[in-house]
Protein backbone atom coordinates (compact mmCIF):
# COMPACT_ATOMS: atom_id res chain seq x y z
CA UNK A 1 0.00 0.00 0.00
CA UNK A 2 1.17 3.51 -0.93
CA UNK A 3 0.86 5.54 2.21
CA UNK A 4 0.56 9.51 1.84
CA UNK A 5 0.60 11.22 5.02
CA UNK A 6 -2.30 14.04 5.79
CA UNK A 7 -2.83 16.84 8.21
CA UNK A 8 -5.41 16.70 10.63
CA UNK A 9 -5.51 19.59 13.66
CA UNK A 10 -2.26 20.66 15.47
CA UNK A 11 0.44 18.03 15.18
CA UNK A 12 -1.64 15.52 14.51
CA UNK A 13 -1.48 13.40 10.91
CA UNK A 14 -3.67 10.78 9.44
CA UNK A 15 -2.11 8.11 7.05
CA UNK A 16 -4.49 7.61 3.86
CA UNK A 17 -3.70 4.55 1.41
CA UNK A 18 -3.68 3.63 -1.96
CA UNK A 19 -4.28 0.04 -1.78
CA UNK A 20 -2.75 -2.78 -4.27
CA UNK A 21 -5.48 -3.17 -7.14
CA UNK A 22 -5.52 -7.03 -6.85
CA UNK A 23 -6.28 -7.59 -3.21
CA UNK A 24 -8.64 -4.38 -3.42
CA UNK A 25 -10.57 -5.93 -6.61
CA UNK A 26 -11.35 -9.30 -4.74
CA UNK A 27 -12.57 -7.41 -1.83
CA UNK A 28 -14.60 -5.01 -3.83
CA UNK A 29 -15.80 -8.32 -5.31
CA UNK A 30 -16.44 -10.13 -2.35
CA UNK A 31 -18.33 -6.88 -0.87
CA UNK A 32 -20.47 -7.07 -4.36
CA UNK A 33 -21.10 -10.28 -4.54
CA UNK A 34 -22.59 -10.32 -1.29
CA UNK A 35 -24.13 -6.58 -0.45
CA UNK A 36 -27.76 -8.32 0.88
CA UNK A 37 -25.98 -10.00 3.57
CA UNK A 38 -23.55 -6.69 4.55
CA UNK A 39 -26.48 -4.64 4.19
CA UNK A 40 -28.75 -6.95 7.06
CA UNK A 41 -25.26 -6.27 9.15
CA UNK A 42 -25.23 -2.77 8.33
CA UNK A 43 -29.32 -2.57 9.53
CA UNK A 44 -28.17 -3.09 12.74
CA UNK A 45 -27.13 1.28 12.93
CA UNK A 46 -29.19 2.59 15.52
CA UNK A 47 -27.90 5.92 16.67
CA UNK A 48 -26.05 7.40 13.44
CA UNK A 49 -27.83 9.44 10.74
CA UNK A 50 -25.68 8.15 7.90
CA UNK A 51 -26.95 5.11 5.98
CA UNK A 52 -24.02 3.49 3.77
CA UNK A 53 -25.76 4.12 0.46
CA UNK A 54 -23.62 3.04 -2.65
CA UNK A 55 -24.88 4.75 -6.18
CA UNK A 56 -23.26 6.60 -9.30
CA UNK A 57 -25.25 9.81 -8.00
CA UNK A 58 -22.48 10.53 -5.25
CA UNK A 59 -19.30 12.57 -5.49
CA UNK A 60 -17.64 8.89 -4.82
CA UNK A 61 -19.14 5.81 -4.48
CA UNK A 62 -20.64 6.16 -1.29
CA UNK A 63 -23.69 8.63 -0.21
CA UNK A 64 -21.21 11.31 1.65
CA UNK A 65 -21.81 12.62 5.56
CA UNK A 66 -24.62 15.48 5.37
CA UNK A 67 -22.99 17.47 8.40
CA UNK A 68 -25.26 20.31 8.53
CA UNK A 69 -28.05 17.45 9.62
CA UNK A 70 -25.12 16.34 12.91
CA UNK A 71 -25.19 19.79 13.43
CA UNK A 72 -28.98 20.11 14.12
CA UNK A 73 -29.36 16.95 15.69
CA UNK A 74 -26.43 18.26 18.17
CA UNK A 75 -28.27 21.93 18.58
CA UNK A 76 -31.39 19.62 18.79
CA UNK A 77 -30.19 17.75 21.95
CA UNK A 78 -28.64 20.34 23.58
CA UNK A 79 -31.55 22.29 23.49
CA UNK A 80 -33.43 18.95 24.98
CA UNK A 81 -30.84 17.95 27.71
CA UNK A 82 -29.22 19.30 30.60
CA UNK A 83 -25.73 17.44 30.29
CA UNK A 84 -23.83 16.24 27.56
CA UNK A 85 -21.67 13.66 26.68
CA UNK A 86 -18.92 13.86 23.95
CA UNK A 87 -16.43 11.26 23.05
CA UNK A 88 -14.63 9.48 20.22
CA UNK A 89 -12.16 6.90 19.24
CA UNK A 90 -8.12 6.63 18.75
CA UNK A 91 -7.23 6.15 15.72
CA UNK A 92 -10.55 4.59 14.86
CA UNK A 93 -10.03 2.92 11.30
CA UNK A 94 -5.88 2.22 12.59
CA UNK A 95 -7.02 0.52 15.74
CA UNK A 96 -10.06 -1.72 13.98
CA UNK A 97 -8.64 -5.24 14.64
CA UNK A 98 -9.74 -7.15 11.56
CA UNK A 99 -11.14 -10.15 13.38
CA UNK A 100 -13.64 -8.27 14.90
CA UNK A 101 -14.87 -7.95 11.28
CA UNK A 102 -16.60 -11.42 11.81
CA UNK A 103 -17.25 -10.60 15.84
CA UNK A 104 -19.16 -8.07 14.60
CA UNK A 105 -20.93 -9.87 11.26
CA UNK A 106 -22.05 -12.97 13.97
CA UNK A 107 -21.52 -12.10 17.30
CA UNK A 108 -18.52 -11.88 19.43
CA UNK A 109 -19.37 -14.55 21.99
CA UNK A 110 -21.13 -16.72 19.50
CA UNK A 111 -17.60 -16.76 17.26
CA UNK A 112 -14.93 -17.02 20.58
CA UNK A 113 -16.79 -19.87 21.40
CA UNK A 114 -17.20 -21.78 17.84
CA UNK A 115 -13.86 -20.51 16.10
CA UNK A 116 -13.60 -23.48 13.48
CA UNK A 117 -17.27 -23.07 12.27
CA UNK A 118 -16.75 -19.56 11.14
CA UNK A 119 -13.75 -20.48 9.10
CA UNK A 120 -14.41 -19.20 5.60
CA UNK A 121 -17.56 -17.81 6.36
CA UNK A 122 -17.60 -13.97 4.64
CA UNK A 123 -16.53 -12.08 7.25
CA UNK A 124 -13.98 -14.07 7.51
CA UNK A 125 -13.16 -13.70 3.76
CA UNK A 126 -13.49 -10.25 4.03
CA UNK A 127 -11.00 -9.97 6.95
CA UNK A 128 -8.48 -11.99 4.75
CA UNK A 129 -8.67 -9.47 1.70
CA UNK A 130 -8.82 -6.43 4.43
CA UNK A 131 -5.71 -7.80 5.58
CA UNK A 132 -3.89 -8.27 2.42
CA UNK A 133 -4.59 -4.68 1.19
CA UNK A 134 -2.89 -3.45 4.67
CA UNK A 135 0.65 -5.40 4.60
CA UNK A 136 -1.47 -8.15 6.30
CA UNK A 137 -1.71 -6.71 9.33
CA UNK A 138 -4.34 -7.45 11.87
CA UNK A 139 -4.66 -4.22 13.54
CA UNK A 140 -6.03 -1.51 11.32
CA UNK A 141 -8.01 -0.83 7.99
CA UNK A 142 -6.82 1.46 5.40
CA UNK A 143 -8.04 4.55 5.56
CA UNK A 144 -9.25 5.80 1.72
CA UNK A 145 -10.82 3.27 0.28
CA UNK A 146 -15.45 3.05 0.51
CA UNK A 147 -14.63 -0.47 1.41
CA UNK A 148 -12.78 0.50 4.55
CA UNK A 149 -16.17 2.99 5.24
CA UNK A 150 -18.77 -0.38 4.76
CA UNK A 151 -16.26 -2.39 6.93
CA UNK A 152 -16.39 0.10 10.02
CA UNK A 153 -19.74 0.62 9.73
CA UNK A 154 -20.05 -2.85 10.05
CA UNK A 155 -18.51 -3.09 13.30
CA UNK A 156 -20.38 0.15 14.27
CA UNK A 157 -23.64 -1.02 13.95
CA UNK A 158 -22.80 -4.19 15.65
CA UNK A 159 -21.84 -1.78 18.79
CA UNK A 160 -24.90 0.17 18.41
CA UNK A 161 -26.77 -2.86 18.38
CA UNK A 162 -25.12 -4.07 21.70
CA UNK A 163 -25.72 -0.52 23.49
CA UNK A 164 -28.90 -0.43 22.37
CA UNK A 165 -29.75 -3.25 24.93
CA UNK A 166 -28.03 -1.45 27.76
CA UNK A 167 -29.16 2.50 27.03
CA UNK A 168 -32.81 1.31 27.32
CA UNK A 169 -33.26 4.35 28.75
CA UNK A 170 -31.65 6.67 26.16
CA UNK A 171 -33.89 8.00 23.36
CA UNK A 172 -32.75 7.75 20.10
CA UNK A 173 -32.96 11.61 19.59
CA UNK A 174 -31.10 12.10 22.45
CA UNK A 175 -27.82 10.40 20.58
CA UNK A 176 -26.02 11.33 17.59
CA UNK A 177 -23.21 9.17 16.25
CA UNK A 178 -21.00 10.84 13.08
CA UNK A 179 -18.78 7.68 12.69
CA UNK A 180 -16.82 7.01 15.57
CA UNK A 181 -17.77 10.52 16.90
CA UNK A 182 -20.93 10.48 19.85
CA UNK A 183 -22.92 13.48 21.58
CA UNK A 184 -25.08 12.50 23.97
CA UNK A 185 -28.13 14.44 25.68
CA UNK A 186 -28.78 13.15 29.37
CA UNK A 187 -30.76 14.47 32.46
CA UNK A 188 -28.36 14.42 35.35
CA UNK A 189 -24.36 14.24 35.64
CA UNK A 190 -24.81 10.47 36.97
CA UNK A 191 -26.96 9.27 34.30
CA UNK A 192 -24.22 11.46 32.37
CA UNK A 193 -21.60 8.83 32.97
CA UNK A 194 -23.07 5.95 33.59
CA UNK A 195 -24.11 6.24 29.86
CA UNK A 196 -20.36 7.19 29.52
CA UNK A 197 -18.87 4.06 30.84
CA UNK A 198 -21.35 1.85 28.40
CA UNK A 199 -19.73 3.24 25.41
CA UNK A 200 -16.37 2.53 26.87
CA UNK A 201 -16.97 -0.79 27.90
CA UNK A 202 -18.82 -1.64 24.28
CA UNK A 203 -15.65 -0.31 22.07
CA UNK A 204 -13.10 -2.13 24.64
CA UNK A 205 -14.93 -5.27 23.67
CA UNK A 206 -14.15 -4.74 20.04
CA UNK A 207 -10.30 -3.35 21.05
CA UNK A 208 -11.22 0.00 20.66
CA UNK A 209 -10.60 2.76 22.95
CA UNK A 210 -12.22 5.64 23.53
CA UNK A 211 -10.02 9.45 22.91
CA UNK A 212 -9.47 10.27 26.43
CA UNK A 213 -8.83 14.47 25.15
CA UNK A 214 -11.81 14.52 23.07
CA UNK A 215 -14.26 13.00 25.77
CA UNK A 216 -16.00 15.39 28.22
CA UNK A 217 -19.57 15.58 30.65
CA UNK A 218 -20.11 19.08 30.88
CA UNK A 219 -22.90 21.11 31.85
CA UNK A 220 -25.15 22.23 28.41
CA UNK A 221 -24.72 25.80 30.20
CA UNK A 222 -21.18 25.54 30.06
CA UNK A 223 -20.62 24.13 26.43
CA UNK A 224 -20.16 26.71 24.05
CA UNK A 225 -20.13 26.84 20.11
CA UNK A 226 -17.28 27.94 18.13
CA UNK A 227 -17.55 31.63 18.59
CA UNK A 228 -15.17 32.10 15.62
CA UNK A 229 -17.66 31.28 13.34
CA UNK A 230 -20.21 33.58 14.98
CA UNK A 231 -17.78 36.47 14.54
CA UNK A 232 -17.14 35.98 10.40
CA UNK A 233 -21.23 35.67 10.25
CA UNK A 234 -21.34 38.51 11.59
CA UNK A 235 -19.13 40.38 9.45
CA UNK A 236 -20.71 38.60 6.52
CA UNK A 237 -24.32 39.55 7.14
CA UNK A 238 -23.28 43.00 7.79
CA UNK A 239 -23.29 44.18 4.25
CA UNK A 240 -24.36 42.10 1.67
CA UNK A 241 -22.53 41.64 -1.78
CA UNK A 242 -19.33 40.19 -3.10
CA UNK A 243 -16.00 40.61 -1.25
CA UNK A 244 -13.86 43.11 -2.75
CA UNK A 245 -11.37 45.58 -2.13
CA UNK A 246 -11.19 46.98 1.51
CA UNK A 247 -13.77 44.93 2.40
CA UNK A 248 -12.16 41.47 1.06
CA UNK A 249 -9.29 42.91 2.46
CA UNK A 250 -10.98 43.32 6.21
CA UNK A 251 -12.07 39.40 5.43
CA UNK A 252 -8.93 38.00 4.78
CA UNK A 253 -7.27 39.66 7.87
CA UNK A 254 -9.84 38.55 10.26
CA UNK A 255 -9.37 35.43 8.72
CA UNK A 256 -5.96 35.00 9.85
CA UNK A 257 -6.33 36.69 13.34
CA UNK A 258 -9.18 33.83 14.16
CA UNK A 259 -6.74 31.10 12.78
CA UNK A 260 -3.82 32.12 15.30
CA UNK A 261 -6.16 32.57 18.07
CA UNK A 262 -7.99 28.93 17.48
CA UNK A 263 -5.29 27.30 16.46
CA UNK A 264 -7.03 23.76 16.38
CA UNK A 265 -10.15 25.08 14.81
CA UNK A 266 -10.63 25.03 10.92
CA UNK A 267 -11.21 28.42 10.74
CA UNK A 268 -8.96 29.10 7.26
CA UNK A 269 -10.73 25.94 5.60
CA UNK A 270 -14.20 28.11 6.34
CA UNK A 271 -13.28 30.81 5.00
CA UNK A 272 -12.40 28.98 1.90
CA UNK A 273 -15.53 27.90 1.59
CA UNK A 274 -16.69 31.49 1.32
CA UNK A 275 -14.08 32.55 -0.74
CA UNK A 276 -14.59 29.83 -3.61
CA UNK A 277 -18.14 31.17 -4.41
CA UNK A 278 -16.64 34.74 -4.92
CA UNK A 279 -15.41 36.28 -8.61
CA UNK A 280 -12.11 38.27 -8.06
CA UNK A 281 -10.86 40.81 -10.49
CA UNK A 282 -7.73 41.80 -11.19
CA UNK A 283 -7.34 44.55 -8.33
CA UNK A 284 -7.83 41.26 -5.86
CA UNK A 285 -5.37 38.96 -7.36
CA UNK A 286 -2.45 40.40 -4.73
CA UNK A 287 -4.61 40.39 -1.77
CA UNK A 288 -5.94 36.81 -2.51
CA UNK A 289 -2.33 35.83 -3.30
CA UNK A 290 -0.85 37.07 -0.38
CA UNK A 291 -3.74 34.92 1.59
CA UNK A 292 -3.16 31.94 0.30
CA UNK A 293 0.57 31.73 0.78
CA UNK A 294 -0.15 32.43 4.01
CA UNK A 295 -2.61 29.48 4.27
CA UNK A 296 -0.48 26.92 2.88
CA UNK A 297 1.74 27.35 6.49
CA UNK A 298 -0.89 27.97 8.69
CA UNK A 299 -3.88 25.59 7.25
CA UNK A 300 -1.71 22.79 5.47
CA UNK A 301 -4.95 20.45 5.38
CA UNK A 302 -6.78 22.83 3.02
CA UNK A 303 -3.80 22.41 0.27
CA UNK A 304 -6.59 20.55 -1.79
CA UNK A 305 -8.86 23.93 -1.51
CA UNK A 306 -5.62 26.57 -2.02
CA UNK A 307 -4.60 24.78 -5.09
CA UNK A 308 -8.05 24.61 -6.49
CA UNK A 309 -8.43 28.75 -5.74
CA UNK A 310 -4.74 29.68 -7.03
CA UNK A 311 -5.47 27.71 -10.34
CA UNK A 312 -8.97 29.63 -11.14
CA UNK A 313 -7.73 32.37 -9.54
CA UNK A 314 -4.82 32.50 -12.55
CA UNK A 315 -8.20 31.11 -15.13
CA UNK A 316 -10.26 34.01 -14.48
CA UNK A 317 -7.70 37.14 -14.54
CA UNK A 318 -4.28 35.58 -15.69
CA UNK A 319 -3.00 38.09 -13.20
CA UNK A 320 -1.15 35.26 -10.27
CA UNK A 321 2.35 35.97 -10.09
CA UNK A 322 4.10 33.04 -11.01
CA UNK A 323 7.83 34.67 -10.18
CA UNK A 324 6.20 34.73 -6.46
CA UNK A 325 4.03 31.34 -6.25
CA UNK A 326 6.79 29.30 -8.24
CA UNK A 327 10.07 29.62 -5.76
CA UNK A 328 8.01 29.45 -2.74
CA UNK A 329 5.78 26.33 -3.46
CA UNK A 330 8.96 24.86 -5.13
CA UNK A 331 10.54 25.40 -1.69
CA UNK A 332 7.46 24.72 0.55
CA UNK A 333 7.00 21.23 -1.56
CA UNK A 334 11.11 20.28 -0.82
CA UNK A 335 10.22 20.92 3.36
CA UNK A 336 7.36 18.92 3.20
CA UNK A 337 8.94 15.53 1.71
CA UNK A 338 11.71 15.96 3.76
CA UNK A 339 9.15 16.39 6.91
CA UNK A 340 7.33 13.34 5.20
CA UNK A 341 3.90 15.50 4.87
CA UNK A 342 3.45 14.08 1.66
CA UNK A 343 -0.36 15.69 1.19
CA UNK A 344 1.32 18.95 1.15
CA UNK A 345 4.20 17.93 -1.07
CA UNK A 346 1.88 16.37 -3.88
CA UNK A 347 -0.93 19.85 -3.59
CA UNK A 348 2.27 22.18 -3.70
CA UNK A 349 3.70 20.50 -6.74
CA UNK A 350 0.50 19.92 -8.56
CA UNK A 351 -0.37 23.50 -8.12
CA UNK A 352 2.75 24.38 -10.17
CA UNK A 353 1.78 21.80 -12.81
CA UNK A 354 -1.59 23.25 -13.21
CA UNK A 355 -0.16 27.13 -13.12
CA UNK A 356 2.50 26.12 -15.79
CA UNK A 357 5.18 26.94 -13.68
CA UNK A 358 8.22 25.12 -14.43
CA UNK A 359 10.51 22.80 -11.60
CA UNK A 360 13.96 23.72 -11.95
CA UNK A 361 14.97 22.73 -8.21
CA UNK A 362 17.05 19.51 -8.37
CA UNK A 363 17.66 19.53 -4.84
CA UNK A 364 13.37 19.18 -4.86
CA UNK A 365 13.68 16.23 -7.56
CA UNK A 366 15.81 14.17 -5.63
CA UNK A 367 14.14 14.20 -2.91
CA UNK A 368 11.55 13.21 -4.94
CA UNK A 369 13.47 10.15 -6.34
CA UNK A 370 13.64 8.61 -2.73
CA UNK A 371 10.11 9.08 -2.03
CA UNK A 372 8.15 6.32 -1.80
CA UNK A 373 5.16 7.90 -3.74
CA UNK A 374 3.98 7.09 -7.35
CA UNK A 375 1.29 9.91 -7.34
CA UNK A 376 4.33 12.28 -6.54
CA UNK A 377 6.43 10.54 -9.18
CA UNK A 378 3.46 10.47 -11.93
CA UNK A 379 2.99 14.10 -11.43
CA UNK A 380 6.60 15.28 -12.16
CA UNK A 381 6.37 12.28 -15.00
CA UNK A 382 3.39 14.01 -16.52
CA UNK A 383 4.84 18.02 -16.03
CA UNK A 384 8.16 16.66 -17.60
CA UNK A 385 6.41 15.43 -20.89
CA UNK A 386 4.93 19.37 -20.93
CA UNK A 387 8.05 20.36 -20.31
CA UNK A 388 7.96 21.51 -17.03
CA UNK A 389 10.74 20.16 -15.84
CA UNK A 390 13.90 22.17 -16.42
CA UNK A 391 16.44 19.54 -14.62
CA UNK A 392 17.08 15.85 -14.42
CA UNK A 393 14.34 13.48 -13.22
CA UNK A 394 15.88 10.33 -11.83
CA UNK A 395 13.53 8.19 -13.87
CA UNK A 396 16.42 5.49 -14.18
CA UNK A 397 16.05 4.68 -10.21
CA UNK A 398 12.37 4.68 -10.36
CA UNK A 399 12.99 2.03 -13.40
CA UNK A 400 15.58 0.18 -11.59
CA UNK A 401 12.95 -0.23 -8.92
CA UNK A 402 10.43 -1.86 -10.89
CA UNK A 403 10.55 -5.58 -11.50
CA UNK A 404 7.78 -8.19 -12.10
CA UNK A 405 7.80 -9.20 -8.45
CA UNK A 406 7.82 -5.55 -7.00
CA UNK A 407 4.68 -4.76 -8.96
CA UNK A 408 3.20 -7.48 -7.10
CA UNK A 409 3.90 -6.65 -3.86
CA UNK A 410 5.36 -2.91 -3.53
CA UNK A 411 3.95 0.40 -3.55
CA UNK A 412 5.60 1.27 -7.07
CA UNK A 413 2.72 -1.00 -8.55
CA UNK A 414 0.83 2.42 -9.79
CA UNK A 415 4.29 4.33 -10.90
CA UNK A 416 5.41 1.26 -13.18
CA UNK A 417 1.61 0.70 -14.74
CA UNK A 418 1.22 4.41 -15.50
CA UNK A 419 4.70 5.48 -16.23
CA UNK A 420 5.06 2.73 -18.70
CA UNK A 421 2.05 2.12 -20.22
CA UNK A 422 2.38 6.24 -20.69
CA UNK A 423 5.82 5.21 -22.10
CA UNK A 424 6.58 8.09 -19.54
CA UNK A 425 9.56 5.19 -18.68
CA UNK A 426 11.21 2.49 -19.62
CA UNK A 427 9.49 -0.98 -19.59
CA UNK A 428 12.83 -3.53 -19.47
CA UNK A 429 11.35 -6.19 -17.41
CA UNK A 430 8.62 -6.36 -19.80
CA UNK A 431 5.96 -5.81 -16.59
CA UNK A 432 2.71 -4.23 -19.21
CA UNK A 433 2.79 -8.06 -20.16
CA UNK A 434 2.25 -9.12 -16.94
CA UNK A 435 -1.39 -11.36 -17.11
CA UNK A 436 -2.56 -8.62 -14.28
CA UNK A 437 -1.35 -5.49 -16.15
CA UNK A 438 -2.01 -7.05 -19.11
CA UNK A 439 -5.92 -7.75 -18.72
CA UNK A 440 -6.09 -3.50 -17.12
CA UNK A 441 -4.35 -1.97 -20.21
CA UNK A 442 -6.43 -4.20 -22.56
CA UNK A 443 -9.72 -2.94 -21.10
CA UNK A 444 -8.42 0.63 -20.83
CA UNK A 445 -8.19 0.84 -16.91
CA UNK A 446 -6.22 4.23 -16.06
CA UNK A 447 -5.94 5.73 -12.45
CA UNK A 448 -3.73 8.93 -13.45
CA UNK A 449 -5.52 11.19 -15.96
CA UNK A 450 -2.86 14.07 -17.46
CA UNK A 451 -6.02 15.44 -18.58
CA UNK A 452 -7.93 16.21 -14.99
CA UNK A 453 -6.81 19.83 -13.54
CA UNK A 454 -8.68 21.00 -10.47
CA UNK A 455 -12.67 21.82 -11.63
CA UNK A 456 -13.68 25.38 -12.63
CA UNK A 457 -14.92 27.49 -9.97
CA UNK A 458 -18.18 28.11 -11.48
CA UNK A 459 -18.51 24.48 -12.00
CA UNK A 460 -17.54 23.78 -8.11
CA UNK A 461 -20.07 26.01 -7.35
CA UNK A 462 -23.20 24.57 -8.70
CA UNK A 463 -22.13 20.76 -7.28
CA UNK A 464 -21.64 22.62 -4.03
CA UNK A 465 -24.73 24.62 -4.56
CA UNK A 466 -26.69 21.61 -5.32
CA UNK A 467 -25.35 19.46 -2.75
CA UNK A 468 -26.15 21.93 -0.13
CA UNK A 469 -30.14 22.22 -1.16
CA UNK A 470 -30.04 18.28 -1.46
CA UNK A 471 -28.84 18.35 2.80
CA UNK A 472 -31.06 20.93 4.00
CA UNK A 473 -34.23 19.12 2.81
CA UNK A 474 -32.95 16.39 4.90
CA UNK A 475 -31.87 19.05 7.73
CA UNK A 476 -35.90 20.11 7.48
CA UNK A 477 -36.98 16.77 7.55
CA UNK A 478 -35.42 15.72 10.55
CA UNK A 479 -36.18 18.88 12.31
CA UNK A 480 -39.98 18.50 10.80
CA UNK A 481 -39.52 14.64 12.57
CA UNK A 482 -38.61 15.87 16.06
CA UNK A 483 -40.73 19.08 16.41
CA UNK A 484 -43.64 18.47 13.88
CA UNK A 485 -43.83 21.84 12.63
CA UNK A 486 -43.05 22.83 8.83
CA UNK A 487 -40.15 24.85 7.87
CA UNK A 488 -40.20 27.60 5.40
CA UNK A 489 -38.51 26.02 2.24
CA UNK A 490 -36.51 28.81 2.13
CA UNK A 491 -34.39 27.07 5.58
């Protein structure tokens, strides 16, 4: 598996994989082949709003989270509680042991106690492939793949199932579950934590344990929302219309005040989100520019949203300076591999692909050459062949690397079926005629497209736009469910 390392809040990074395609395939398979059966496991959910729902409608394959529905539920039970209970899991996909995959599917007891009979049964499959598309390890589930989503799920529903029989007391609209994530409503600071200790005890039984930082009782008098965001509504609703000028100006610098002073808060990737449904003209180019250099250091987990605004920022008024963003992301890219923030590194360097600015830093390119990345390696491949490379790549290590066992077993599988079947390099050990390869490149399987650049900001906006109308009709209806009383359409 090809591991590229991602920022979450503070210090802390999550590892995302790209999985081998051949033990992926059979588990897709094995998940297809039998989606009735997961899907009775999965009906088991009891206390989280999202349904696994798998159709060609979604952004990816799987229905996404509708978070503006959490966050009414949440505002919902606080209003409807006196204490609250918050809580969630380390490391929750890294810390899934894989057996419990069929302690969850059957039942823990019922499999400790008849081992040999649930040899081979599908869960049991399923932990096999899970295992073989993470290293074969027992402990932990990649995190990327929808496979790895219908697999936790799994054994979330099973523990929902088994605190269901214990928090007979607990209404279901008191209890909202975003994954691993719970916020409970309760009457009194005993029942507080005696509700508390049942989720404890229910992950422990599975070999999970709970986050002991992110897990609090507190009075609902003494919670309080992120104030942050209160303070950028405010200066939003006070005069309508686009941001421009002094006043896009005023945005941007509040911006980064509320970023240093909530440093673990996402306050950057929110603004953003405003920012991307705004038209800039050419007076605006600096300012914006200025901003998002800044946000590259200080937000390094919005890299994704940066690049994406730099690129249509340059689209709409061909007025991004490229003497400016070129030396600095070149630079920015080279501290992050060396750091191992490999998110950052691949955003950085596909920014300057999609800018056209050219990589003439060869202290960057081999650093890149010892890199255990083919998405990083396929990207330089692909800016090389547009001539965007303006010193040597070290494609003969990368070939030197590639052999008909390594594509087997390595993470260089991806660079040596793109770069070669690009005839972006060499193909010595003849590895396109491998029967695997072979059977992909006949049917025209790709998983790096030179043609893809980040989406056109008018473009982002309607999916957005759309997406957003699509969750608040479920935000009324749940609201509509718990209060009976219609909502304007307009909410």
């Amino acid at each position: 598996m090809e591991v590229i390392s991602t920022p979450k809040v503070g210090f802390e990074r999550r590892n995302v994989g790209i999985t081998h395609p051949i033990p992926q395939a059979l588990l897709v398979d094995e998940i297809a082949s039998n989606y009735p059966t997961l899907q009775k496991w999965l009906c088991r959910q009891t206390y989280s709003l999202d349904e696994i729902r798998v159709s060609e409608k979604h952004v990816r394959a799987i229905r996404g989270i509708n978070f503006a529905l959490h966050r009414a539920k949440k505002a919902y039970i606080e209003a409807t509680s006196d204490w609250l209970v918050k809580t969630d899991i380390t490391r929750f996909y890294p810390s899934i042991y894989t057996h419990s995959i069929t302690w969850a599917a059957y039942g823990k007891e019922k499999v400790k106690g008849q081992l040999k009979l649930f040899e081979g049964s599908l869960a049991d499959r399923l932990d096999v492939l899970v295992r073989a598309c993470n290293r074969n390890q027992t402990v932990g589930i990649p995190i990327g793949p929808e496979t790895s989503r219908i697999l936790a799920e799994i054994v979330s529903s099973r523990i929902d199932d088994d605190l269901r029989h214990v928090l007979t007391g607990v209404a279901l609209e008191s209890v909202d579950r975003l994954q691993d994530d719970w916020f409970i409503g309760m009457p009194t600071l005993e029942s507080s934590e005696t509700v508390l200790s049942h989720v404890v005890r229910a992950y422990r039984e599975y070999g999970l344990d709970i986050n002991g930082s992110k897990t609090s009782v507190t009075r609902v008098i003494q919670h309080l929302e992120e104030a942050w965001k209160s303070e950028i509504g405010a200066f939003l609703s006070h005069r309508s219309g686009d941001l421009k000028g002094a006043r896009l100006r005023e945005f941007l610098a509040l911006t980064l005040r509320l970023q240093s002073e909530n440093a673990k808060q996402a306050v950057t990737n929110y603004a953003l989100t405003v920012l991307e449904n705004q038209a800039f003209s050419k007076a605006d180019v600096e300012a914006m520019e200025s901003f998002l250099l800044k946000s590259a250091i200080i937000a390094p987990g919005s890299m994704s949203r940066i690049s994406e605004l730099l690129i249509n920022l340059e689209h709409d008024t061909g007025a991004v300076s490229k003497k400016r963003i070129g030396p600095r992301f070149s630079d920015l890219a080279l501290r992050s591999l060396e750091k191992g923030d490999l998110y950052e590194a691949l955003w950085l360097v596909f920014t300057l692909r999609g800018l056209g600015i050219a990589i003439s830093d060869e202290h960057l390119l081999s650093t890149a050459a010892v890199t255990k990345s083919s998405a990083l390696a396929l990207t330089l491949l692909d800016m090389k062949s547009r001539g965007l490379v303006k010193a040597k790549l070290p494609t003969a290590d990368w070939e030197k690397q590639i052999t008909k066992e390594s594509v087997l077993t390595d993470w260089n599988w991806l660079l040596a079926y793109e770069g070669c079947r690009r005839g972006w390099l060499a193909d010595p050990g003849a590895v396109m005629a491998r029967p695997f390869f072979a059977a992909m490149n006949a049917r025209g399987v790709f998983f790096y497209d030179e043609r893809r650049n980040v989406r056109k900001r008018t473009t982002m906006a309607k999916v957005r736009s759309a997406l957003r109308r699509k969750f608040q009709r479920e935000v009324r209806e749940f609201l509509f469910s718990v209060r009976d009383v219609e909502f304007d359409s307009n909410y």
